[in-house]
PDB file of N, CA and C in Angstrom:
ATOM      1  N   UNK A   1       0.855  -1.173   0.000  1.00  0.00           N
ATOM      2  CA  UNK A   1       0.000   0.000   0.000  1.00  0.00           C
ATOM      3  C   UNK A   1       0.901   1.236   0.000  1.00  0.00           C
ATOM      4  N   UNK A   2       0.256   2.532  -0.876  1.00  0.00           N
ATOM      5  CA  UNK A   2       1.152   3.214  -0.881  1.00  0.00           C
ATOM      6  C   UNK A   2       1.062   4.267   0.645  1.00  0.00           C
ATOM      7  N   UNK A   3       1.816   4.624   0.464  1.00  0.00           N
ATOM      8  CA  UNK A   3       2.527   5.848   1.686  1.00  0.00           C
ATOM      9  C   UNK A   3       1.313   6.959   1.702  1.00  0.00           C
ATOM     10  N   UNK A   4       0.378   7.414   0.720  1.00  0.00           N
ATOM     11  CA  UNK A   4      -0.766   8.575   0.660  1.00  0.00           C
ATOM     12  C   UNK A   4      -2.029   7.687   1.124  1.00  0.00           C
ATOM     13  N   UNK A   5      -2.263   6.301   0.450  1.00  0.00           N
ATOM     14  CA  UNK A   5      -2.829   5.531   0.539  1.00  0.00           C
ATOM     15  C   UNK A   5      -3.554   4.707   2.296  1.00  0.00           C
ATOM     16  N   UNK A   6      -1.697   4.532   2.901  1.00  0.00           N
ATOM     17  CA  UNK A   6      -2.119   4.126   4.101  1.00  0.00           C
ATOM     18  C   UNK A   6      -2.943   5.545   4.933  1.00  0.00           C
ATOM     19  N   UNK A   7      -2.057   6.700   4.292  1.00  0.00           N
ATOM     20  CA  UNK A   7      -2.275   7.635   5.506  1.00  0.00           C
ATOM     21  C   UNK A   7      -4.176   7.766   5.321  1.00  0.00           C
ATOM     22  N   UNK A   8      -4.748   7.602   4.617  1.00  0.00           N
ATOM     23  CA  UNK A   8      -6.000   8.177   3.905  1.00  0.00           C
ATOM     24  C   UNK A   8      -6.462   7.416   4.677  1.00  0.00           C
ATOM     25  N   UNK A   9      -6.331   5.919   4.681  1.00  0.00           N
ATOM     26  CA  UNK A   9      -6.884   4.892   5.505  1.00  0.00           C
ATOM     27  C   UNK A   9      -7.003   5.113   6.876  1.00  0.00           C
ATOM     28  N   UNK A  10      -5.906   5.176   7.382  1.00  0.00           N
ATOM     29  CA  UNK A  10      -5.551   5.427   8.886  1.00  0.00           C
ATOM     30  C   UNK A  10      -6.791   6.742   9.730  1.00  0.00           C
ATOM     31  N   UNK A  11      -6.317   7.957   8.903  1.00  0.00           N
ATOM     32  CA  UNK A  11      -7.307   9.139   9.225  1.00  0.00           C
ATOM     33  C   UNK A  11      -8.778   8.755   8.773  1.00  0.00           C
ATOM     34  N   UNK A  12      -9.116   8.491   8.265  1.00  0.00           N
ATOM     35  CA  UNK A  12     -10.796   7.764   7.866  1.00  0.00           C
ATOM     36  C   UNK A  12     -10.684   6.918   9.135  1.00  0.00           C
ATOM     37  N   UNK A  13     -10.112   5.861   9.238  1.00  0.00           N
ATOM     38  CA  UNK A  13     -10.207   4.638  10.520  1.00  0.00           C
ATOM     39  C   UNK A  13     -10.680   5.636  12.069  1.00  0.00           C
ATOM     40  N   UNK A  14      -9.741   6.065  11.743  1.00  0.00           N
ATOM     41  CA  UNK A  14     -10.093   7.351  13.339  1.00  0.00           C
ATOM     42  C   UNK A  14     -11.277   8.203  13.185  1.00  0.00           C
ATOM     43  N   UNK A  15     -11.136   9.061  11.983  1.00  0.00           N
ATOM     44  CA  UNK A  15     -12.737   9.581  11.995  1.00  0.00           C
ATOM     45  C   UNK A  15     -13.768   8.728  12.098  1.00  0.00           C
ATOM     46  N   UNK A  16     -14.090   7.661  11.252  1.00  0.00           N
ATOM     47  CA  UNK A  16     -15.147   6.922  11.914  1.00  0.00           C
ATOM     48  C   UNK A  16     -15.321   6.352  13.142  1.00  0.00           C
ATOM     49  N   UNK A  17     -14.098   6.164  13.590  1.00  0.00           N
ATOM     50  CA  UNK A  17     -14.291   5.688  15.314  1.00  0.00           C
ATOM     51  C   UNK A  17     -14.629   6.822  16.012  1.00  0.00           C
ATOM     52  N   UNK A  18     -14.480   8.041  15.896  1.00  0.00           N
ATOM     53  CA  UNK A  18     -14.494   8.848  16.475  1.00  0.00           C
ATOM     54  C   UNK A  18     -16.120   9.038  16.358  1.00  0.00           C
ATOM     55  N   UNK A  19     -16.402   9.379  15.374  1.00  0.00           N
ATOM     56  CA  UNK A  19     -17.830   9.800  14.578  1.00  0.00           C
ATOM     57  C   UNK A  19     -18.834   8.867  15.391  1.00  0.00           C
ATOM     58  N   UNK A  20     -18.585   7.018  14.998  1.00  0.00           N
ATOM     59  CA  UNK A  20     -19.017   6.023  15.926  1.00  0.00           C
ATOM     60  C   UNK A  20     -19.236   6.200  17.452  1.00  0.00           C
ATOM     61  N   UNK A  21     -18.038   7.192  18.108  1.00  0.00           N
ATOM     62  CA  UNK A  21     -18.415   7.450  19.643  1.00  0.00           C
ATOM     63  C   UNK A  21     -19.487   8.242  20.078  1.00  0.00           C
ATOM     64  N   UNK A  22     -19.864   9.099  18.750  1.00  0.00           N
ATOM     65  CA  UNK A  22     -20.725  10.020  19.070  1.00  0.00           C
ATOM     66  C   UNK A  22     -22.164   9.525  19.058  1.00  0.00           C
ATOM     67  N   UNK A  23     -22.587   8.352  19.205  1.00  0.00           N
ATOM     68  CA  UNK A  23     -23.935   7.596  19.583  1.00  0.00           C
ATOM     69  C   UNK A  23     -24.163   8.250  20.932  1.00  0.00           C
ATOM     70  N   UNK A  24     -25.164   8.396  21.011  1.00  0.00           N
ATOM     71  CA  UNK A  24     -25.611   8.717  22.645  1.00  0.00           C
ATOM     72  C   UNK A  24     -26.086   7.173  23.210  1.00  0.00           C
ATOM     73  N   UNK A  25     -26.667   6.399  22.708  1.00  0.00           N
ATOM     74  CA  UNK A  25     -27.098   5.115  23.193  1.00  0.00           C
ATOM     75  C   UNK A  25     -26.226   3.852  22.976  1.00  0.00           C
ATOM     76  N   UNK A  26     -25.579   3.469  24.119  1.00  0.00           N
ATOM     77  CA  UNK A  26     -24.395   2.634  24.261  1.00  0.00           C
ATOM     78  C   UNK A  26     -25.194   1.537  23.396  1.00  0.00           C
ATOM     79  N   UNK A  27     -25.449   0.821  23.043  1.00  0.00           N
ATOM     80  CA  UNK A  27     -25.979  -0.021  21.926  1.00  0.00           C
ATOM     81  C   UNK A  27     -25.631   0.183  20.963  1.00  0.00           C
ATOM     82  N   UNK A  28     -25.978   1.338  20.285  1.00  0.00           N
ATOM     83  CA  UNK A  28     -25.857   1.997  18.918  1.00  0.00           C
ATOM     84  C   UNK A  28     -24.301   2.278  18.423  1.00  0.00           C
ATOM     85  N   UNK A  29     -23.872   2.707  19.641  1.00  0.00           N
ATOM     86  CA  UNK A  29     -22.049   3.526  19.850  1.00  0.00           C
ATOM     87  C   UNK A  29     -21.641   2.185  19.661  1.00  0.00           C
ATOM     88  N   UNK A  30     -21.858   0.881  20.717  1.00  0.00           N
ATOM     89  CA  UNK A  30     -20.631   0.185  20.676  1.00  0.00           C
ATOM     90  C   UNK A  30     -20.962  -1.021  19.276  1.00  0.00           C
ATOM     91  N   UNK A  31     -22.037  -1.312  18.808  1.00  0.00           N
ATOM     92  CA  UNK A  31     -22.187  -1.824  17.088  1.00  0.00           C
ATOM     93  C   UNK A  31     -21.810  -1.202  16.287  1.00  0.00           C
ATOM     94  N   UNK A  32     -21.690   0.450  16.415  1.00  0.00           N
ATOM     95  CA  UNK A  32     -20.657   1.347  15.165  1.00  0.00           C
ATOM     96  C   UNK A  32     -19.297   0.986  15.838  1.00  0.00           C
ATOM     97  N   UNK A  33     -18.521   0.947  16.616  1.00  0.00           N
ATOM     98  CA  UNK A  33     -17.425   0.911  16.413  1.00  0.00           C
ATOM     99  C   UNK A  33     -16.651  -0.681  16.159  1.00  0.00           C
ATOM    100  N   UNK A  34     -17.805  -1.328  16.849  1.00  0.00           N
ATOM    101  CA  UNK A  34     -17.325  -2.787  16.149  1.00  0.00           C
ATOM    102  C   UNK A  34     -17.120  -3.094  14.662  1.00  0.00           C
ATOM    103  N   UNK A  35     -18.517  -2.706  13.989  1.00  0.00           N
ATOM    104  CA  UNK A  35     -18.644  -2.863  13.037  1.00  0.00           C
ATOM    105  C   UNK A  35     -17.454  -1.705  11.812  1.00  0.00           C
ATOM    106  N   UNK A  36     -17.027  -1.065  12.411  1.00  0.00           N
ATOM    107  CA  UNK A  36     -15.943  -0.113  11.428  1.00  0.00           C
ATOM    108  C   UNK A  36     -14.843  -1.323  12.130  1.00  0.00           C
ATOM    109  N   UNK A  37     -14.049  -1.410  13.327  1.00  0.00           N
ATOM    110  CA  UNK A  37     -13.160  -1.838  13.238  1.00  0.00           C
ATOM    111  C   UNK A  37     -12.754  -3.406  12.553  1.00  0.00           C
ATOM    112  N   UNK A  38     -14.310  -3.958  12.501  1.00  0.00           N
ATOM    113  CA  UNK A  38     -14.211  -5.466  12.206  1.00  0.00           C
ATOM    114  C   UNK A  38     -14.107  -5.147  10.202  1.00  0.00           C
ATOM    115  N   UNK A  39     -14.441  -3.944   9.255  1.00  0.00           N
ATOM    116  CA  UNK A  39     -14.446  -4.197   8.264  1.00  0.00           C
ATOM    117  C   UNK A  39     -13.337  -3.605   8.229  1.00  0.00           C
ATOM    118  N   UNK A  40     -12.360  -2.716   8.947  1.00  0.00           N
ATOM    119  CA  UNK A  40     -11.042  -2.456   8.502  1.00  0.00           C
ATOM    120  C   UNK A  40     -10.100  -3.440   8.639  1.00  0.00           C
ATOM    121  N   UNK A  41     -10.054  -4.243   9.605  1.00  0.00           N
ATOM    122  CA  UNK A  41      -9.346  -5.450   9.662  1.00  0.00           C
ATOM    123  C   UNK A  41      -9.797  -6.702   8.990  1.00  0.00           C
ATOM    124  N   UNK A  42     -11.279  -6.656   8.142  1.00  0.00           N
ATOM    125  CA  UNK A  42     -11.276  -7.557   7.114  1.00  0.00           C
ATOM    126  C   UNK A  42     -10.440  -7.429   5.604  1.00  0.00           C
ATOM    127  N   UNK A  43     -10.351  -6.306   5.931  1.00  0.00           N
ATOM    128  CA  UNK A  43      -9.607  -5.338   4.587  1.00  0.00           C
ATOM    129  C   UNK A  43      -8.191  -5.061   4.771  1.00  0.00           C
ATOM    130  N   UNK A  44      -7.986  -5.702   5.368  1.00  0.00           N
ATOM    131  CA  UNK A  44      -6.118  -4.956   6.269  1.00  0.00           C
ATOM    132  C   UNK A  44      -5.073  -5.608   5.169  1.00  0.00           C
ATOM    133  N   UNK A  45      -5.396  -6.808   4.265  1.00  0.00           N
ATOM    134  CA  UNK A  45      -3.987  -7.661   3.722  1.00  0.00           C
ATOM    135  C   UNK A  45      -4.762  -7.088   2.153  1.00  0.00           C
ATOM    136  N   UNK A  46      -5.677  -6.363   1.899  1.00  0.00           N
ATOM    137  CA  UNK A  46      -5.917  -5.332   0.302  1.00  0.00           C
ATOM    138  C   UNK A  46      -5.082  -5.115  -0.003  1.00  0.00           C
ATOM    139  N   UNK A  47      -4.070  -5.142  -1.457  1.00  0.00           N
ATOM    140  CA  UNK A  47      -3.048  -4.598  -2.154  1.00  0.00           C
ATOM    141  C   UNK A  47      -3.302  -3.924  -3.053  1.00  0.00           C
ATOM    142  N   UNK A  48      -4.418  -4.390  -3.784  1.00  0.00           N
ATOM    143  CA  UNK A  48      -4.690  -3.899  -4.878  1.00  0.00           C
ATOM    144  C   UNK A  48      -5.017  -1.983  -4.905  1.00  0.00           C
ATOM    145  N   UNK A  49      -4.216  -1.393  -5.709  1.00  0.00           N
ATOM    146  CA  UNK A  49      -4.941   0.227  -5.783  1.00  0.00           C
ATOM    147  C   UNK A  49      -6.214   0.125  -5.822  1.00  0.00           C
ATOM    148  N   UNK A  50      -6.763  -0.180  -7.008  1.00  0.00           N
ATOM    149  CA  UNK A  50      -8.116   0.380  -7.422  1.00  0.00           C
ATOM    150  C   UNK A  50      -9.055  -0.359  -6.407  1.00  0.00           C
ATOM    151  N   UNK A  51      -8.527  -1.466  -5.565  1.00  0.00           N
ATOM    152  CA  UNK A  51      -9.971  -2.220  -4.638  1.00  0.00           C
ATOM    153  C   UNK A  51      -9.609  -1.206  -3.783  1.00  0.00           C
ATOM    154  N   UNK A  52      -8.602  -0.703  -3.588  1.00  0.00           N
ATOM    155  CA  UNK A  52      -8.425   0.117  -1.884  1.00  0.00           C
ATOM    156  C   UNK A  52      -8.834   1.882  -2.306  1.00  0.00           C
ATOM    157  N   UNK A  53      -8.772   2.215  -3.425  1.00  0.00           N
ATOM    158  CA  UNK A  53      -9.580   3.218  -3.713  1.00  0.00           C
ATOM    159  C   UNK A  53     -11.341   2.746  -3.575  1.00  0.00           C
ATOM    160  N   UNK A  54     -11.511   1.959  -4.275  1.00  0.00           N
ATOM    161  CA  UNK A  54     -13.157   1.687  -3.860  1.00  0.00           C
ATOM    162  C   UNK A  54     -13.502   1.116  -2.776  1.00  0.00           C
ATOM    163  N   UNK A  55     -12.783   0.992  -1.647  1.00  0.00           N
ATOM    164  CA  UNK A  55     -12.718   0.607  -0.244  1.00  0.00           C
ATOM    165  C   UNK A  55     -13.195   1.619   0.195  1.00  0.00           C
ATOM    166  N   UNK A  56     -12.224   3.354   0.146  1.00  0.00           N
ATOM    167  CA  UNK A  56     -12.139   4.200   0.167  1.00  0.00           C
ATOM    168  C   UNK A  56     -13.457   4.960  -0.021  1.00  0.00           C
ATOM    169  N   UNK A  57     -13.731   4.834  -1.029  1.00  0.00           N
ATOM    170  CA  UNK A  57     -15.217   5.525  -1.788  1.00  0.00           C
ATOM    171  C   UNK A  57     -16.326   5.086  -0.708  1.00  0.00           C
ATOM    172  N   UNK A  58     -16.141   3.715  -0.452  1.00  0.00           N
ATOM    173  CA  UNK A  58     -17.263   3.041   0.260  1.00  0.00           C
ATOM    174  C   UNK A  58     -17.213   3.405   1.735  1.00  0.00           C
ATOM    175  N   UNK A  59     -16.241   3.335   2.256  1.00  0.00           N
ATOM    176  CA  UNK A  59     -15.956   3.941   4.023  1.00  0.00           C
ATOM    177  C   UNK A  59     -16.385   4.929   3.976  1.00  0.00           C
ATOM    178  N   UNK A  60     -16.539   6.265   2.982  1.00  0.00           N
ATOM    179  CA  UNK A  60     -16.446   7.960   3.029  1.00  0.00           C
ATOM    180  C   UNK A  60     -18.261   7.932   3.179  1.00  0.00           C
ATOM    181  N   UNK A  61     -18.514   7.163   2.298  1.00  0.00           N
ATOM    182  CA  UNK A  61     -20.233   7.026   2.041  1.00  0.00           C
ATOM    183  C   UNK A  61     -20.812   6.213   3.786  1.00  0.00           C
ATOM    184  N   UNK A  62     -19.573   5.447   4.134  1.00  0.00           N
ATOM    185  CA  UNK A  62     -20.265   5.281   5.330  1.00  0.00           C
ATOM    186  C   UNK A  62     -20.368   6.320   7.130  1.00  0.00           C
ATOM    187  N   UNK A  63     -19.062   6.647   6.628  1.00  0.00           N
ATOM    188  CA  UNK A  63     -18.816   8.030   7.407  1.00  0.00           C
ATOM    189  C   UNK A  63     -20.305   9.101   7.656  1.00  0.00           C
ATOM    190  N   UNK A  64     -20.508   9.896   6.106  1.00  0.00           N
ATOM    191  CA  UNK A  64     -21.604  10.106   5.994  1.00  0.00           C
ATOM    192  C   UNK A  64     -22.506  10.160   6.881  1.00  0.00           C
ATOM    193  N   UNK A  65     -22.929   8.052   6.478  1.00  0.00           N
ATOM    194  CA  UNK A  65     -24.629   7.625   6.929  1.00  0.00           C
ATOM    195  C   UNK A  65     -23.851   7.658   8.440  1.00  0.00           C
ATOM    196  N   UNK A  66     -22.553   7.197   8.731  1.00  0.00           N
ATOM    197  CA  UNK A  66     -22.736   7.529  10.810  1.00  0.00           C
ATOM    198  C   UNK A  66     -23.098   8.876  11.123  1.00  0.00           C
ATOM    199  N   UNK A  67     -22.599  10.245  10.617  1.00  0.00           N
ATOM    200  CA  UNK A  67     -22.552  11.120  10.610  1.00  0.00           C
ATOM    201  C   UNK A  67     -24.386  11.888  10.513  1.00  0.00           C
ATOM    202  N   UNK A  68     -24.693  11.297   9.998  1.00  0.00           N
ATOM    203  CA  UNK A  68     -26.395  11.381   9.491  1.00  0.00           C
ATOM    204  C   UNK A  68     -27.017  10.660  10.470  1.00  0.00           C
ATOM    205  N   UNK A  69     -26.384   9.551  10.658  1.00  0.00           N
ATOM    206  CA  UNK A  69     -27.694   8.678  12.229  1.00  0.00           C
ATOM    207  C   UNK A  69     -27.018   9.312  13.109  1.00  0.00           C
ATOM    208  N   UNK A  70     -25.937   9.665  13.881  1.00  0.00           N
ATOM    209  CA  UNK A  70     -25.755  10.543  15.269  1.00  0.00           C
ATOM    210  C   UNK A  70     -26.683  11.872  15.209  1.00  0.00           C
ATOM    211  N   UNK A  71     -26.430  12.525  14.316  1.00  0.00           N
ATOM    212  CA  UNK A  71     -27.372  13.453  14.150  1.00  0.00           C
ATOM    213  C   UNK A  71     -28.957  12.990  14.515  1.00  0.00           C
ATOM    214  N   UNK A  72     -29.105  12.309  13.607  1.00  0.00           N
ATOM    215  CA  UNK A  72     -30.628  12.133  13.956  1.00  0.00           C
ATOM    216  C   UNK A  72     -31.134  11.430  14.998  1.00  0.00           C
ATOM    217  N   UNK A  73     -30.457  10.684  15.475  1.00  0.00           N
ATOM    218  CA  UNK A  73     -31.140   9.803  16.958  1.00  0.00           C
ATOM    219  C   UNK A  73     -30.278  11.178  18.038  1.00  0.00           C
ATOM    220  N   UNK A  74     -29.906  12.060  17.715  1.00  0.00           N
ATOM    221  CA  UNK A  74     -30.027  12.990  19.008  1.00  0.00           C
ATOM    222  C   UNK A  74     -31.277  14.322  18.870  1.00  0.00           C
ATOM    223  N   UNK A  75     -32.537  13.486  17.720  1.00  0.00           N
ATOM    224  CA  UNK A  75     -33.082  14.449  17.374  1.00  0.00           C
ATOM    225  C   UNK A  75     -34.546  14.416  18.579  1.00  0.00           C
ATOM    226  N   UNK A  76     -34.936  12.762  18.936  1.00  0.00           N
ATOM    227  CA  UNK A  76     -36.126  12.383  19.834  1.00  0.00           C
ATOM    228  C   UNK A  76     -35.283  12.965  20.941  1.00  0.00           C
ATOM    229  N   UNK A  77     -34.203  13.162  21.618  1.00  0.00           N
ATOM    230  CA  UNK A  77     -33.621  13.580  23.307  1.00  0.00           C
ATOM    231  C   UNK A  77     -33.759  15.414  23.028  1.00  0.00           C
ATOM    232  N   UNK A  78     -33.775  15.932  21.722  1.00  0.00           N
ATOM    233  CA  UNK A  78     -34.340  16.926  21.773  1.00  0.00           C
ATOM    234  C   UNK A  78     -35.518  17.477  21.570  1.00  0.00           C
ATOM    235  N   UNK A  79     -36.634  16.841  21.206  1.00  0.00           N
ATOM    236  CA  UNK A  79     -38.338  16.747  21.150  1.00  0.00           C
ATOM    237  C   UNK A  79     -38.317  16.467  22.718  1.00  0.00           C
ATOM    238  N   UNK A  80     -37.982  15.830  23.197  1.00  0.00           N
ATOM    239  CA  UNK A  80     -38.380  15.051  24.378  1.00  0.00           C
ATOM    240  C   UNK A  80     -38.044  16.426  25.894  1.00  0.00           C
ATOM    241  N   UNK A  81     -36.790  17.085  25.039  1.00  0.00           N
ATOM    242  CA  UNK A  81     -36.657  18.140  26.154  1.00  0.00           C
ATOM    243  C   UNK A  81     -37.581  19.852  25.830  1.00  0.00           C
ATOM    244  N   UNK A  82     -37.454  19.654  24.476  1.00  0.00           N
ATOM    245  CA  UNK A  82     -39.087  21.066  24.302  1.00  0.00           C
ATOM    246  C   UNK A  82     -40.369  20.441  24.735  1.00  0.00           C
ATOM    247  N   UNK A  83     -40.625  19.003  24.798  1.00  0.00           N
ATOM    248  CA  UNK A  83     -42.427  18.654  25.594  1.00  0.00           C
ATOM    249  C   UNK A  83     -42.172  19.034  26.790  1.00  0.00           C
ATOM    250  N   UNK A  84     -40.938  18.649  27.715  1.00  0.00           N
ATOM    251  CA  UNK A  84     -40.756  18.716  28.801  1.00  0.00           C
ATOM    252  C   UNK A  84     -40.964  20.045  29.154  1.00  0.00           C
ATOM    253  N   UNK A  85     -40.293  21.207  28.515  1.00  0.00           N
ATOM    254  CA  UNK A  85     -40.280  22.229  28.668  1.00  0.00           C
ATOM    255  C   UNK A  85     -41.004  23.056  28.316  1.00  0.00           C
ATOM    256  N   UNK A  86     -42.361  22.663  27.927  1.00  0.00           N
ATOM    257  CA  UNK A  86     -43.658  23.519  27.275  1.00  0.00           C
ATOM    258  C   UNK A  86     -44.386  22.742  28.635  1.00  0.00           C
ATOM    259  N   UNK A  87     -44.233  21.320  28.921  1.00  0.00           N
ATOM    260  CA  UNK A  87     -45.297  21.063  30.120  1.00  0.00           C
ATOM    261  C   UNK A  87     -44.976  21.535  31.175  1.00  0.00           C
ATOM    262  N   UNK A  88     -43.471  21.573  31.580  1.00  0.00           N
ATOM    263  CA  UNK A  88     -43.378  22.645  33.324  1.00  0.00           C
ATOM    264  C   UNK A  88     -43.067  23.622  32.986  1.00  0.00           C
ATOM    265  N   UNK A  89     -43.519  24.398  31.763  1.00  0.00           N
ATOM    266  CA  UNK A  89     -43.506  25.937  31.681  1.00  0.00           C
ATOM    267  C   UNK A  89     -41.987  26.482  32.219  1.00  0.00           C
ATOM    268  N   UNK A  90     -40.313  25.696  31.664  1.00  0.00           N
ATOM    269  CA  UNK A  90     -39.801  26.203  32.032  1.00  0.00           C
ATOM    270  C   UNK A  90     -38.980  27.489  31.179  1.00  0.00           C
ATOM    271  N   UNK A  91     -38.861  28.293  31.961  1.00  0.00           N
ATOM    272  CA  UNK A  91     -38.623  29.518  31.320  1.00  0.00           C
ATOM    273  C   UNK A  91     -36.377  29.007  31.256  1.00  0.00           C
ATOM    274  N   UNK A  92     -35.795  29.874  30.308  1.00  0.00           N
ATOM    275  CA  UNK A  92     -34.699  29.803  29.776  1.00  0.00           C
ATOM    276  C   UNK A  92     -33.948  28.809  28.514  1.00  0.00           C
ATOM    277  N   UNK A  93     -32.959  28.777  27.991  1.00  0.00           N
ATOM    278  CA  UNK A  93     -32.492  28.511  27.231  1.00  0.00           C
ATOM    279  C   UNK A  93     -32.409  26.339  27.315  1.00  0.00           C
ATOM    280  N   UNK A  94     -32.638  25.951  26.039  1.00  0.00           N
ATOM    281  CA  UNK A  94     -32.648  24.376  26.638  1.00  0.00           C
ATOM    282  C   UNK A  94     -31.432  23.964  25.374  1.00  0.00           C
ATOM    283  N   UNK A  95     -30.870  23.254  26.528  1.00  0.00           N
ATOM    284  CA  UNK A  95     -28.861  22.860  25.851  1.00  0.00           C
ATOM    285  C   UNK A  95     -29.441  22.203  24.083  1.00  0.00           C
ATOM    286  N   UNK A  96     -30.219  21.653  24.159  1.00  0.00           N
ATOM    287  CA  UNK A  96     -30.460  20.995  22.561  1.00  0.00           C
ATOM    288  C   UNK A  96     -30.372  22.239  21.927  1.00  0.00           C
ATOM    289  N   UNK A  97     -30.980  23.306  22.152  1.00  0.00           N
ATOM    290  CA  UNK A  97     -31.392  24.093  21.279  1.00  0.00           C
ATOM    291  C   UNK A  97     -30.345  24.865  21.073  1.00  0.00           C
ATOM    292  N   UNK A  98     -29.716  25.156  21.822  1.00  0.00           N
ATOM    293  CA  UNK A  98     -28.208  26.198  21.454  1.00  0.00           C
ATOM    294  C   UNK A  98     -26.527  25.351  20.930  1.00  0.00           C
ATOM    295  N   UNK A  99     -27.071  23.761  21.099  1.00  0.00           N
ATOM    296  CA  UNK A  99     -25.934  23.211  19.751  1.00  0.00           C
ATOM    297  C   UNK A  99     -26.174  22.723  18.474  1.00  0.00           C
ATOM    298  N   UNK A 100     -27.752  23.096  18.458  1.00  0.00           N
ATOM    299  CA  UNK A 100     -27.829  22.798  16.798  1.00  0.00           C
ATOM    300  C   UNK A 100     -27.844  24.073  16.258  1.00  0.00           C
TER     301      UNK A 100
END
């Protein structure tokens, strides 16, 4: 593998683990990070350029969809804190709302 090649790999490997931590529901978190580390080490003895470029293509697209479900399953813990906060009438700022 080449020298641009590994590095591309390596930094993707970490962003998705990283990306993967960002599950709020330990279920969800610890099947993303299994599941990235178990297909990078199915892929670890790849030589070929063009399979490890379309390796590549395919991890980025999965990055993405983690990137798209963390987002969205932290979308019900923020519905769940505006009902809360329309039923005890609480007055001030609610943390969901000032990091999206």
């Amino acid at each position: 593998m080449a020298a641009s090649s590994r590095t591309q790999v390596l930094s993707l490997y970490r962003l998705m683990l990283k990306e993967s931590k960002n599950f709020p529901a330990y279920n969800y978190r610890t099947y993303a990070i299994r599941r990235v580390r178990d297909a990078f080490r199915e892929n670890k003895h790849v030589e070929d350029p063009k399979t490890i470029q379309a390796l590549l293509v395919k991890a980025r697209e999965n990055l993405l969809l983690i990137q798209r479900q963390v987002r969205l399953f932290s979308i019900p813990t923020c519905m769940a804190a505006l009902y809360l906060a329309a039923l005890n009438q609480i007055s001030g700022p609610i943390s969901c709302l000032q990091t999206a």
